[in-house]
C-alpha atoms as a PDB file:
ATOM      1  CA  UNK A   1     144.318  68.981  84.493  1.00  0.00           C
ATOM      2  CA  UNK A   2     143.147  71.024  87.462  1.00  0.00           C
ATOM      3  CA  UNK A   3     141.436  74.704  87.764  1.00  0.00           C
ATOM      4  CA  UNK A   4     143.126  76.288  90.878  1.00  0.00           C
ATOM      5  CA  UNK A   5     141.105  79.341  92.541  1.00  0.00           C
ATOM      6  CA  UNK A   6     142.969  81.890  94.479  1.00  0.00           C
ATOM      7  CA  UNK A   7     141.168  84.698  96.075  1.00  0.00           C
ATOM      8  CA  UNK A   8     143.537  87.411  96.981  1.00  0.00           C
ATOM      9  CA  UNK A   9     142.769  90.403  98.322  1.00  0.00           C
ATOM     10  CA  UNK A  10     145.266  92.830  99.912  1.00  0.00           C
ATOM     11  CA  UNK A  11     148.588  90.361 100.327  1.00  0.00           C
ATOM     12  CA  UNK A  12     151.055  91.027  97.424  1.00  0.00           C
ATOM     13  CA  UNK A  13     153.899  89.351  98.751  1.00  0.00           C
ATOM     14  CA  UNK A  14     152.113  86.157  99.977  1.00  0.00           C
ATOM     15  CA  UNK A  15     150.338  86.313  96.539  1.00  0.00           C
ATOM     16  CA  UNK A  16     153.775  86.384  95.060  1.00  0.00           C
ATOM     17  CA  UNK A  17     155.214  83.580  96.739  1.00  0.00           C
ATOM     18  CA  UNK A  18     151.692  81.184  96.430  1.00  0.00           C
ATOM     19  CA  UNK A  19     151.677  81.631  92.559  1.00  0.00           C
ATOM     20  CA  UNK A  20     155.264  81.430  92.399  1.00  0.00           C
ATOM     21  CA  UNK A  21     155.232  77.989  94.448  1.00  0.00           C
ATOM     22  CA  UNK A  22     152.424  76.946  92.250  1.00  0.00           C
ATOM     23  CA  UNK A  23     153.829  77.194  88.858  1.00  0.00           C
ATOM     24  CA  UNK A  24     156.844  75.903  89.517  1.00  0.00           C
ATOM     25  CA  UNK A  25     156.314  73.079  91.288  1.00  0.00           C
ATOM     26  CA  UNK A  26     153.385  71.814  89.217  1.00  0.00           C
ATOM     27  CA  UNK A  27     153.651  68.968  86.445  1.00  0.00           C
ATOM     28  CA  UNK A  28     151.603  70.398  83.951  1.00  0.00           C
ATOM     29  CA  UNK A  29     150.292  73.725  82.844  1.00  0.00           C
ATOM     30  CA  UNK A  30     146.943  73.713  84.657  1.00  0.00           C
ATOM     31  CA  UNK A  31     144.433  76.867  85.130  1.00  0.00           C
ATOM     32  CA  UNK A  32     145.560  79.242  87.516  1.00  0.00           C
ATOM     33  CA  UNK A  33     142.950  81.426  88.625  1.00  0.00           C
ATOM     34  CA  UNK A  34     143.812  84.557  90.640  1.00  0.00           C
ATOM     35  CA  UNK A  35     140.272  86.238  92.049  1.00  0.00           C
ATOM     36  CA  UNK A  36     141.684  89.479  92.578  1.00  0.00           C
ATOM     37  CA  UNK A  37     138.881  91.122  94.827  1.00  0.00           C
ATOM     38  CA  UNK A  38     139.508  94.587  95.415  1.00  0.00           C
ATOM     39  CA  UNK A  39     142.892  96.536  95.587  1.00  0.00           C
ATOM     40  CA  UNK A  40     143.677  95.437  91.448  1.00  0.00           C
ATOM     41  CA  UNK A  41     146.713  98.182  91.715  1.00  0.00           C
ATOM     42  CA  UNK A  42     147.914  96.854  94.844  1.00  0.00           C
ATOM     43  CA  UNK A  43     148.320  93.456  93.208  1.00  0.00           C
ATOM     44  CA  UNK A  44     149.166  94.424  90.167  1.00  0.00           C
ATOM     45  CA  UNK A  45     153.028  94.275  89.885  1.00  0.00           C
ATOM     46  CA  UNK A  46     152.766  90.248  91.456  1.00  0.00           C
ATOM     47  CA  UNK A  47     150.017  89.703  88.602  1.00  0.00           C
ATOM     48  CA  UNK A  48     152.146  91.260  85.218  1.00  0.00           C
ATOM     49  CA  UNK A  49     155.002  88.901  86.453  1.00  0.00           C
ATOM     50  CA  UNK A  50     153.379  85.955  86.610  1.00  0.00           C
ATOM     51  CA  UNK A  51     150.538  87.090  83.942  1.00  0.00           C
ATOM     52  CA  UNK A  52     152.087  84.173  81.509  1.00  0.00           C
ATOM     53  CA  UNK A  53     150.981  81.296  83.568  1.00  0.00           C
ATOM     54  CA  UNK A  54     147.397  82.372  85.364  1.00  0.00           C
ATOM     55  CA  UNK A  55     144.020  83.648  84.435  1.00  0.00           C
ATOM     56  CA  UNK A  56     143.460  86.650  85.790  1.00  0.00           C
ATOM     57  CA  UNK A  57     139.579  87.463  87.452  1.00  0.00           C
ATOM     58  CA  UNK A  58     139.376  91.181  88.574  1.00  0.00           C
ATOM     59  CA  UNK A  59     136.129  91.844  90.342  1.00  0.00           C
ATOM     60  CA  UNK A  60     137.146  95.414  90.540  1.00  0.00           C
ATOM     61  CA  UNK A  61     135.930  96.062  93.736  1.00  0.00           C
ATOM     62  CA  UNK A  62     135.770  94.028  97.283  1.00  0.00           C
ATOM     63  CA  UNK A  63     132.788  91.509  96.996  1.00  0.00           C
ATOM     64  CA  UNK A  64     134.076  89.077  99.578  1.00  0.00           C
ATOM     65  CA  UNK A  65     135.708  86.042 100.058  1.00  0.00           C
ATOM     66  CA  UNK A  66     132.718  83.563  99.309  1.00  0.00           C
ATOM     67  CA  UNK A  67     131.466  85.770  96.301  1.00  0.00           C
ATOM     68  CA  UNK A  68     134.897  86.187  94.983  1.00  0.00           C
ATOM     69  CA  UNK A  69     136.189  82.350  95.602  1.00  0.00           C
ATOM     70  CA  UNK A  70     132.512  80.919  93.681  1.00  0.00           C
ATOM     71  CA  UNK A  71     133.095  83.234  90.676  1.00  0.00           C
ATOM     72  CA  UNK A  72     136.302  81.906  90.823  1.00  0.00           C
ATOM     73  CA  UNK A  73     135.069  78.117  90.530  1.00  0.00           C
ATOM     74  CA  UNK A  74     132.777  79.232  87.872  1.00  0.00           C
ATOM     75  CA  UNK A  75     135.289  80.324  85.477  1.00  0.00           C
ATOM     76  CA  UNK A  76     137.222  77.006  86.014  1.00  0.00           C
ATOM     77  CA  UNK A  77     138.121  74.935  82.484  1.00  0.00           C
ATOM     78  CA  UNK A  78     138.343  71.680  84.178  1.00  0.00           C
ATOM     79  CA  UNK A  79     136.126  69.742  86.112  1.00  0.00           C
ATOM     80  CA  UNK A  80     138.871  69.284  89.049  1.00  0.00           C
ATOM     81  CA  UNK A  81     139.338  72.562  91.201  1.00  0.00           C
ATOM     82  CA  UNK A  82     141.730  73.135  93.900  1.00  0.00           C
ATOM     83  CA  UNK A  83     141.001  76.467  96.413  1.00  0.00           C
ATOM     84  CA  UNK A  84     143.846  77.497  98.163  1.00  0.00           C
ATOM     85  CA  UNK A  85     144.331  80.793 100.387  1.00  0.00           C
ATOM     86  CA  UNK A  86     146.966  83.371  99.093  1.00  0.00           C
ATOM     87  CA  UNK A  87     148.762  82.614 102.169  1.00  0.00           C
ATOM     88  CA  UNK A  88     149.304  79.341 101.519  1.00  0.00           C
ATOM     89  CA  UNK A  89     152.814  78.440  99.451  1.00  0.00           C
ATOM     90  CA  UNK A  90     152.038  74.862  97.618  1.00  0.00           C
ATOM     91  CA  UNK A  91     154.378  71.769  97.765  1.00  0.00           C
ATOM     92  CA  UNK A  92     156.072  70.327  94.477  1.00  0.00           C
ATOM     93  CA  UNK A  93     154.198  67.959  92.514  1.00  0.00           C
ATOM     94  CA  UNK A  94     151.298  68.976  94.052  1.00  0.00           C
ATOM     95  CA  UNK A  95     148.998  68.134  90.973  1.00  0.00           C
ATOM     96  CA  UNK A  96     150.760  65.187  90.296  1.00  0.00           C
ATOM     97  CA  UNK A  97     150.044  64.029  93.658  1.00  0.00           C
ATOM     98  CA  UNK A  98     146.470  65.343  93.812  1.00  0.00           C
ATOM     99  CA  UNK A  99     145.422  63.779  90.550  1.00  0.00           C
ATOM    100  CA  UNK A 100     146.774  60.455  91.963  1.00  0.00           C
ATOM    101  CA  UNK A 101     145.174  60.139  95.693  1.00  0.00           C
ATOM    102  CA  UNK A 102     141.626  62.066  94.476  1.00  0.00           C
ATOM    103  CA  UNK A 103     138.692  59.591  94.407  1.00  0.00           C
ATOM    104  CA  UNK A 104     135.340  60.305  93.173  1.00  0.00           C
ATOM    105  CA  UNK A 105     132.740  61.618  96.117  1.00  0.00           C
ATOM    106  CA  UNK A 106     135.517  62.881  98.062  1.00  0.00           C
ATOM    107  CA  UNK A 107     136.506  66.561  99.286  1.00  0.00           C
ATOM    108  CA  UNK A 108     140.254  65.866  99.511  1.00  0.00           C
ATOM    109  CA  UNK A 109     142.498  67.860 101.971  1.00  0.00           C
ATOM    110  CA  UNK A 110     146.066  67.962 101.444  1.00  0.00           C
ATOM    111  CA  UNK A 111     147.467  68.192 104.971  1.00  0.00           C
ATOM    112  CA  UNK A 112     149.360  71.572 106.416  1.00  0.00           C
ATOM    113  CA  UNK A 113     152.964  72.518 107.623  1.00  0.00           C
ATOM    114  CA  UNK A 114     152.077  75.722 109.654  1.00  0.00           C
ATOM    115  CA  UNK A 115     154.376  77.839 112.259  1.00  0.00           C
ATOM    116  CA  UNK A 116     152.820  77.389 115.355  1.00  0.00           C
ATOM    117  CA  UNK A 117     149.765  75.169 116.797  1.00  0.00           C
ATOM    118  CA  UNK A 118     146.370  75.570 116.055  1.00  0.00           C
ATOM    119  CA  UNK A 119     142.892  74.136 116.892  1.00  0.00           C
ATOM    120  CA  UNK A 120     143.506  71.282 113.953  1.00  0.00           C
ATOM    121  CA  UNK A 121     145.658  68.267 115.508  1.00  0.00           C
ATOM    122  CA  UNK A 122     146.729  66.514 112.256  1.00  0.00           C
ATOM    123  CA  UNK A 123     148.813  69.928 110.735  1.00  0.00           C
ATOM    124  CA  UNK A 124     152.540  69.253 111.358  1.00  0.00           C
ATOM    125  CA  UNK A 125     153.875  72.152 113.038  1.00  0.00           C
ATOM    126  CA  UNK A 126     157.244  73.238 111.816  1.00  0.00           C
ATOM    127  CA  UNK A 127     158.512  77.108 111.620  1.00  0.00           C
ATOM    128  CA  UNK A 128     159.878  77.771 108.306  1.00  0.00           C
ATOM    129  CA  UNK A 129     158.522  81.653 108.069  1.00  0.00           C
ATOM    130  CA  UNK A 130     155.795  83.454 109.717  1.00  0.00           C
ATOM    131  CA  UNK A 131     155.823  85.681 106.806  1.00  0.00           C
ATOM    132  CA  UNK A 132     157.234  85.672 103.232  1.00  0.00           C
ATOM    133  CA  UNK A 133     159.656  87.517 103.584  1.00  0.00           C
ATOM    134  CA  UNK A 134     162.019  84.734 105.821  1.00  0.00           C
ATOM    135  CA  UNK A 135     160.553  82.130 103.672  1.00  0.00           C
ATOM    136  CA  UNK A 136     163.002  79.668 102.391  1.00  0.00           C
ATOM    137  CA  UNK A 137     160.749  77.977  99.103  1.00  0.00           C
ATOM    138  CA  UNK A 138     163.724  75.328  98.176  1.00  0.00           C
ATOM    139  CA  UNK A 139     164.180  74.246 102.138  1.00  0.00           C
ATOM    140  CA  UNK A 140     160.327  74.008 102.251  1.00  0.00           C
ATOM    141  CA  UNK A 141     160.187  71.666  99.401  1.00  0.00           C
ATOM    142  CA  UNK A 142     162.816  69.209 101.276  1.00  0.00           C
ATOM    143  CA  UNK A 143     161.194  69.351 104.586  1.00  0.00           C
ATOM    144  CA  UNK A 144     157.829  68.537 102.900  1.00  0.00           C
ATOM    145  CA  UNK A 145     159.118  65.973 100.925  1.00  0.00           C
ATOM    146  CA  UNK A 146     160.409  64.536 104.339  1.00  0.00           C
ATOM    147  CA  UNK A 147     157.606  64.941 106.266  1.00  0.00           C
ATOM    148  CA  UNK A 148     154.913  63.468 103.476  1.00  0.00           C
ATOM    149  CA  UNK A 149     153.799  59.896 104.049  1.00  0.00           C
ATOM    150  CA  UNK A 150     151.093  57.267 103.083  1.00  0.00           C
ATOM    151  CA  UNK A 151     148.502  58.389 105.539  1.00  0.00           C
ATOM    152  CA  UNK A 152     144.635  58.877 104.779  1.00  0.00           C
ATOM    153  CA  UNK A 153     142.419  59.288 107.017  1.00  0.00           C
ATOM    154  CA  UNK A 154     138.473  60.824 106.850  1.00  0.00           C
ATOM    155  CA  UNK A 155     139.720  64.040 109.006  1.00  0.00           C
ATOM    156  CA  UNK A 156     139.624  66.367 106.571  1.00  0.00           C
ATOM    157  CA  UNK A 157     137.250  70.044 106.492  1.00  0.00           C
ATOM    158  CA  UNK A 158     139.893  72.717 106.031  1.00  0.00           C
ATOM    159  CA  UNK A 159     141.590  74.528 103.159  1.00  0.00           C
ATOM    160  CA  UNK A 160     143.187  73.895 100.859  1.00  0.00           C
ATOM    161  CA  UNK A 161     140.097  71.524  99.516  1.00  0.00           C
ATOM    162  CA  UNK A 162     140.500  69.533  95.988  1.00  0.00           C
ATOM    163  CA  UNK A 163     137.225  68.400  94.659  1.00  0.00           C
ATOM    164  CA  UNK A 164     134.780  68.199  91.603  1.00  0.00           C
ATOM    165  CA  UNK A 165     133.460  71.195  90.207  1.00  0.00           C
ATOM    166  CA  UNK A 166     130.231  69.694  90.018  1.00  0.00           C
ATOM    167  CA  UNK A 167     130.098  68.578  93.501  1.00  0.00           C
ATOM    168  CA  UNK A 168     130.810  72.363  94.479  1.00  0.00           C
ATOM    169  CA  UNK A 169     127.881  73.608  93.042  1.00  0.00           C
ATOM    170  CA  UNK A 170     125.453  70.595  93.656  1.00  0.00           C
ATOM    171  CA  UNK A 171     126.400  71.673  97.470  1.00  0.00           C
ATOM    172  CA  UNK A 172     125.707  75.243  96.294  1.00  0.00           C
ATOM    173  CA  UNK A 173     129.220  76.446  96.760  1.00  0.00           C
ATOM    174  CA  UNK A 174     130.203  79.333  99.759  1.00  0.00           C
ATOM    175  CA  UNK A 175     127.229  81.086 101.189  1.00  0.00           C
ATOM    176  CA  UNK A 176     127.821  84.688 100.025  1.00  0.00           C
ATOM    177  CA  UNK A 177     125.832  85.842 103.304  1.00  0.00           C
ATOM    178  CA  UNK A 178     129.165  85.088 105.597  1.00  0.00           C
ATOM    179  CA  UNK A 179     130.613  88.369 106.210  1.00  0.00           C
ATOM    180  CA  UNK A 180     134.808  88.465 105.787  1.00  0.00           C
ATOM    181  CA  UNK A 181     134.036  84.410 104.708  1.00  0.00           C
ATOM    182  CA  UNK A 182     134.048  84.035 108.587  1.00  0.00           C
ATOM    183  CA  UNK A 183     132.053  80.614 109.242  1.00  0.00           C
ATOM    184  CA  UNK A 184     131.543  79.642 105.583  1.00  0.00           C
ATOM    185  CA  UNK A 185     134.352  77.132 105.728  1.00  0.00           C
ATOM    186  CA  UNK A 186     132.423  75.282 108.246  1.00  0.00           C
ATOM    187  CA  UNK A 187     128.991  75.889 106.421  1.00  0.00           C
ATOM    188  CA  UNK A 188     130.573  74.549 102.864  1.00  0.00           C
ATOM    189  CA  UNK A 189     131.765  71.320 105.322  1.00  0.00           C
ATOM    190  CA  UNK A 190     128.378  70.651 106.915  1.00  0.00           C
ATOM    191  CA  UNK A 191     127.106  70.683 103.432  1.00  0.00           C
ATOM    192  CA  UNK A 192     129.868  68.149 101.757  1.00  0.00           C
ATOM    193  CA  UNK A 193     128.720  65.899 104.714  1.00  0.00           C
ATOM    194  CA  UNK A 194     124.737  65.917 104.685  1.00  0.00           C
ATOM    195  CA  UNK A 195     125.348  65.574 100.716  1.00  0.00           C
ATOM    196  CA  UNK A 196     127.268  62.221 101.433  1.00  0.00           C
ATOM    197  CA  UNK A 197     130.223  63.314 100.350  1.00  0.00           C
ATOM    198  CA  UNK A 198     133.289  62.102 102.217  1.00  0.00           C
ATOM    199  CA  UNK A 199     135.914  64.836 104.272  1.00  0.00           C
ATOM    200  CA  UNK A 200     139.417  62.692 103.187  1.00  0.00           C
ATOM    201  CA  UNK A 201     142.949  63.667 104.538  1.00  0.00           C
ATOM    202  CA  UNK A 202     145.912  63.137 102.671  1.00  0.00           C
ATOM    203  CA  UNK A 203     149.238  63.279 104.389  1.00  0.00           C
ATOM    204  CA  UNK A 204     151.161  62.303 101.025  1.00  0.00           C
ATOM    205  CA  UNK A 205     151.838  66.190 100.130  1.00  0.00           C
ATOM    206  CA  UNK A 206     151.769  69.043 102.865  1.00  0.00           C
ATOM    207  CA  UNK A 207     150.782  72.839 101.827  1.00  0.00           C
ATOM    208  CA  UNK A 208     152.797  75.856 104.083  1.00  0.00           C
ATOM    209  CA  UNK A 209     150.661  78.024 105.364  1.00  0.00           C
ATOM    210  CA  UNK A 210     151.157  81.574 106.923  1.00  0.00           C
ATOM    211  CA  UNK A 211     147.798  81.710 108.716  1.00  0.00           C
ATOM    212  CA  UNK A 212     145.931  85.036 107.911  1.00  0.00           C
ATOM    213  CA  UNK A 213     148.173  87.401 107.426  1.00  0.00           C
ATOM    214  CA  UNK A 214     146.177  89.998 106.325  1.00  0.00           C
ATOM    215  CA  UNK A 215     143.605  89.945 108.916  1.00  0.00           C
ATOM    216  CA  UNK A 216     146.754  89.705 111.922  1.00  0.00           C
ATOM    217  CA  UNK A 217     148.376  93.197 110.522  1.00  0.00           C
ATOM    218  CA  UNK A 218     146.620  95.489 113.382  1.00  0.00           C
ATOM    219  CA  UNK A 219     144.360  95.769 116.250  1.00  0.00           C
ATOM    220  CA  UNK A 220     141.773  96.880 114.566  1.00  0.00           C
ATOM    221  CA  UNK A 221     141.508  94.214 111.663  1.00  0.00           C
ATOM    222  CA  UNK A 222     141.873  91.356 114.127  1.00  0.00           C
ATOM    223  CA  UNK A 223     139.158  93.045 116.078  1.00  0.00           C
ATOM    224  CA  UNK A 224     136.845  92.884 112.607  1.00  0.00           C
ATOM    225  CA  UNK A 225     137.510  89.322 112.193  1.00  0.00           C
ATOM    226  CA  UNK A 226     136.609  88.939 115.643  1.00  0.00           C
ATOM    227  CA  UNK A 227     133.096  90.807 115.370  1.00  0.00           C
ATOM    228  CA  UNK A 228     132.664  88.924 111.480  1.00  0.00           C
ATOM    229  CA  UNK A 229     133.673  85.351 113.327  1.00  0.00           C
ATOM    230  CA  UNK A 230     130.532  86.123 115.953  1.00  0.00           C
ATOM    231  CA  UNK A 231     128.274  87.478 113.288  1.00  0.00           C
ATOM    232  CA  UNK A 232     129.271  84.386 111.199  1.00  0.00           C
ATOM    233  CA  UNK A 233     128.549  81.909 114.029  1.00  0.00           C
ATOM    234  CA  UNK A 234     125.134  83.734 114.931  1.00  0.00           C
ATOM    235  CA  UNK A 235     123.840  83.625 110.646  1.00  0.00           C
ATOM    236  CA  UNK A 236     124.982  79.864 111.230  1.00  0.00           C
ATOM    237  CA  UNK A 237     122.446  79.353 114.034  1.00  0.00           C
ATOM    238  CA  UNK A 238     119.594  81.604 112.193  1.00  0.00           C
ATOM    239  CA  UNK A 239     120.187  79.383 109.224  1.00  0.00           C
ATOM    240  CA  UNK A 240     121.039  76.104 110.229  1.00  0.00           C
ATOM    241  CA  UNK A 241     118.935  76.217 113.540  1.00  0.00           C
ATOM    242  CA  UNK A 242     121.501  75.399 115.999  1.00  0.00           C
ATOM    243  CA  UNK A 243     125.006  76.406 115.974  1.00  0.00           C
ATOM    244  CA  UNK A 244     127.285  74.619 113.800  1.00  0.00           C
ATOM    245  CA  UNK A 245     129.781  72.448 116.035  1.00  0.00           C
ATOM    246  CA  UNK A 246     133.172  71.033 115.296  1.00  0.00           C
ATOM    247  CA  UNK A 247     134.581  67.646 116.298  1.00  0.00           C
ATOM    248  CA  UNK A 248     138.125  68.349 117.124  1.00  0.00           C
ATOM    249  CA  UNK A 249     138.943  64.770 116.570  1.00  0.00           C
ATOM    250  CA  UNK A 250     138.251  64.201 113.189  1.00  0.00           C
ATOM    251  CA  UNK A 251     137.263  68.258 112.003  1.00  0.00           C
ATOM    252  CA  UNK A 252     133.563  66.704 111.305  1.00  0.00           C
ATOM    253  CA  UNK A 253     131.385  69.456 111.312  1.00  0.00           C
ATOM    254  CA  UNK A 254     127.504  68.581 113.315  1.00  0.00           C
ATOM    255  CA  UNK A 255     124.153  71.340 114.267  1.00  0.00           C
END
């Protein structure tokens, strides 16, 4: 059984359309937990229609993405967790599949289907929806069933991650001080690696994913994420001593 965290914030209809993915196309009737962080009555119609099948963590106001997604992990039942973004939609089987390729030590990446390129080399790029609105769940499912294959390879460092719970907070989870969660991805990374743990990608299941939709809604917001991604980078160097790099051959992260 697995303990799923999904921090939502201000994304109904991608919320919608990740839990409904989720508990459909799963094998058993693991934890669902939605981190609602901020905006409860915003999200509130998605959450009473799916209230059956998740747990349901309201933080009642916005404490951020790193606060929000380790409370999450906290409150997970089982000792596997799997943190997805609400704008991702997941494959079916997924747990079947994770369950099966997860090795102890590892931080497991399922790969990603996502509309256009991006700075990561191993997601297949295939435009089925740039929102959720166009998005076709059942044609989805057969193109990732058609795409999957028996790849692994140690490239992995981005979302969605499937790991131990104890090896999340032996690495001390997200730092909290990451404003908008903006660098914390690649600070959680660096800290999988220097703790031995190994970065594994799996190409045998494939999650869709939208690619920050809520930040990409207006000027301004991108313009935030902009000014949190440079304050993120700069906390990285103050903390780390050195800026945290990326290898864009394997996602490895390196000060």
């Amino acid at each position: 059984m697995i303990s799923v965290i999904i921090p939502t914030y201000k994304s109904p209809e991608a919320l919608n359309l990740c839990l409904k993915s989720a508990i459909i196309g799963q094998k058993h009737n693991n934890q669902i937990i939605v981190v609602v962080d901020g905006h409860y009555d915003l999200n509130k119609e998605v959450i009473e229609k799916h209230k059956d099948s998740i747990d349901i963590l309201n933080l009642e106001q916005n404490v951020g993405l790193c606060r929000g997604t380790n409370l999450g992990v906290y409150n997970a039942k089982h000792e596997q967790i799997l943190i997805v973004n609400d704008d991702n939609v997941f494959p079916s089987n997924w747990d079947f599949i994770l369950e099966d390729e997860w090795e102890e030590g590892t931080v497991l990446t399922p790969n990603q289907i996502e509309p256009f390129p991006s700075m990561f080399k191993q997601f297949v790029i295939n435009d089925l929806g740039r929102n959720p609105k166009t998005f076709n769940l059942s044609e989805f499912w057969f193109q990732e069933d058609h795409t999957s294959g028996d790849k692994v390879e140690e490239s992995g460092s981005t979302l969605p991650i499937f790991m131990s719970k104890v090896d999340y907070l032996r690495v001390g989870g997200w730092d909290e001080h990451y404003e908008m969660g903006m660098v914390a991805d690649w600070d959680f990374f660096l800290k999988c690696q220097l703790s031995g743990l190994k970065m594994i990608r799996n190409w045998n299941l494939h999650f869709y994913h939208f690619v920050s939709l809520e930040t990409k809604k207006s000027p301004e917001s991108e313009l935030r994420r902009q000014q949190a991604e440079q304050n993120g980078h700069a906390y990285a160097k103050y903390k780390w001593g050195s800026y945290i790099k990326h290898n864009p051959q394997n996602n490895l992260k390196y000060i």
